[in-house]
C-alpha atoms as a PDB file:
ATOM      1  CA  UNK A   1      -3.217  -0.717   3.794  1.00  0.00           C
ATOM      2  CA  UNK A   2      -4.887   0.760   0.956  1.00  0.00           C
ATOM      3  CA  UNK A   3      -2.121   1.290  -1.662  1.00  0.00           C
ATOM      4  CA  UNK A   4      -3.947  -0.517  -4.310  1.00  0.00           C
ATOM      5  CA  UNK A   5      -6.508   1.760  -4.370  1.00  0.00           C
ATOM      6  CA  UNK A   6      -4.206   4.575  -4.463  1.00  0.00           C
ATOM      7  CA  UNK A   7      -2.143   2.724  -7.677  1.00  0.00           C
ATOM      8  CA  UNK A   8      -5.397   2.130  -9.625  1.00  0.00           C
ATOM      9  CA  UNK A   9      -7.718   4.177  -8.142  1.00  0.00           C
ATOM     10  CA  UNK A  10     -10.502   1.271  -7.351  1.00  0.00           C
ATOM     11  CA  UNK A  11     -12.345   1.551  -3.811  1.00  0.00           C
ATOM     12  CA  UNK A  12     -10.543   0.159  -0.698  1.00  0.00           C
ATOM     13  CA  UNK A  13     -10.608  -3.746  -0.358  1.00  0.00           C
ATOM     14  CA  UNK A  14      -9.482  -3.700   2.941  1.00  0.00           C
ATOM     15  CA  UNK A  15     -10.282  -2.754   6.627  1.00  0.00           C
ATOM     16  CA  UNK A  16      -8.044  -2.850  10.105  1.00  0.00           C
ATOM     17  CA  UNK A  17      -9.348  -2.317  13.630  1.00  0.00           C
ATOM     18  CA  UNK A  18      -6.348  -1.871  15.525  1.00  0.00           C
ATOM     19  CA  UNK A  19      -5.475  -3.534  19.240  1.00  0.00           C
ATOM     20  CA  UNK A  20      -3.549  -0.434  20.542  1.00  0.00           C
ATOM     21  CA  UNK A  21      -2.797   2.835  19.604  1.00  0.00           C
ATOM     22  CA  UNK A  22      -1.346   3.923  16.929  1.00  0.00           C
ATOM     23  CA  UNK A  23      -0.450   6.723  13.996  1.00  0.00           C
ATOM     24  CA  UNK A  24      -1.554   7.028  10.784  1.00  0.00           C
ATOM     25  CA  UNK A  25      -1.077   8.459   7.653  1.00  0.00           C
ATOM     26  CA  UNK A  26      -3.751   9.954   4.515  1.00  0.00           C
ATOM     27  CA  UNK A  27      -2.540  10.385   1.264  1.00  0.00           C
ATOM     28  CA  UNK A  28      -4.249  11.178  -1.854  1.00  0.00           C
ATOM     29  CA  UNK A  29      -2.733   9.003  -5.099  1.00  0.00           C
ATOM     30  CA  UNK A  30      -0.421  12.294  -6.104  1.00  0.00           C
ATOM     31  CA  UNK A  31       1.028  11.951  -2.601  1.00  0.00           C
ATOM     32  CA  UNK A  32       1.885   8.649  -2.856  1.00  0.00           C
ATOM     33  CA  UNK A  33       3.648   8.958  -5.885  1.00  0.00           C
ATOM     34  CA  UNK A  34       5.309  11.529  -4.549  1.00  0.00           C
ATOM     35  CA  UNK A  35       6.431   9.648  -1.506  1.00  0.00           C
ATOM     36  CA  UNK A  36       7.456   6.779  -4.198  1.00  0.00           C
ATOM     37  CA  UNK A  37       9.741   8.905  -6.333  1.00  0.00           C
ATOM     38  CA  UNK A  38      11.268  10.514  -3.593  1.00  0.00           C
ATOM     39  CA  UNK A  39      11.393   7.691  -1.355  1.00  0.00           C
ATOM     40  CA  UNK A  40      12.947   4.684  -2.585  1.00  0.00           C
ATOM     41  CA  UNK A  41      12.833   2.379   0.882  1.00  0.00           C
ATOM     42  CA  UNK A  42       9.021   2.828   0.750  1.00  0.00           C
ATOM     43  CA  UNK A  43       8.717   2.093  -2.883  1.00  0.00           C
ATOM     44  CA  UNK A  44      10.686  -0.777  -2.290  1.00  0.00           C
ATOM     45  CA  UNK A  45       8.725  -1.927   0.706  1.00  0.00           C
ATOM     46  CA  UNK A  46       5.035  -1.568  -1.168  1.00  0.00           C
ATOM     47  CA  UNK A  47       6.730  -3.405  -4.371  1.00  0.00           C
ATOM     48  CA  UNK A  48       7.964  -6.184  -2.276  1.00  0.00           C
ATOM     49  CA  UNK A  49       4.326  -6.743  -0.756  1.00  0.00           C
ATOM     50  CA  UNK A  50       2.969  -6.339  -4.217  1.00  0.00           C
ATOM     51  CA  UNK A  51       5.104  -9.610  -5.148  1.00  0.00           C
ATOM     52  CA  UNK A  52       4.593 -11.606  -1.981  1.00  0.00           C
ATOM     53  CA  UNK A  53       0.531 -10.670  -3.134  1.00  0.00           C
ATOM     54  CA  UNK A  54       1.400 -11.995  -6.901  1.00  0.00           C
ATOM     55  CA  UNK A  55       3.341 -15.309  -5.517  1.00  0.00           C
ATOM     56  CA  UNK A  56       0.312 -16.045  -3.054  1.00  0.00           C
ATOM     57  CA  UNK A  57      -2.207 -15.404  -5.725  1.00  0.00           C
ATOM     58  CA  UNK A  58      -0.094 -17.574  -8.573  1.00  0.00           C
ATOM     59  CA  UNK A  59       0.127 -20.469  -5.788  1.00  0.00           C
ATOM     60  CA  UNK A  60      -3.629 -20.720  -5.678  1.00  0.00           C
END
């Protein structure tokens, strides 16, 4: 949640309210390029949701 305003720094679009508990995690943009470079299972997880995003949007 977020991660396109960390890619091109525009404000947030989004906002969750969660039901239960939970952790969480703050990055700044160099963070999360960071955590991209270094980590390919997230990169690959935020580029797959960037294409099911693209698809939807192309549907439309």
């Amino acid at each position: 949640i977020g991660e396109m305003a960390l890619i091109d720094h525009r404000p947030r679009t989004a906002t969750v309210i969660a039901d239960t508990d939970l952790d969480t995690l703050k990055f700044d943009s160099e963070a999360f390029k960071i955590l991209l470079t270094e980590t390919p299972k997230a990169a690959e997880h935020i580029y797959a949701t960037l294409r099911e995003r693209l698809d939807r949007l192309s549907e439309l």
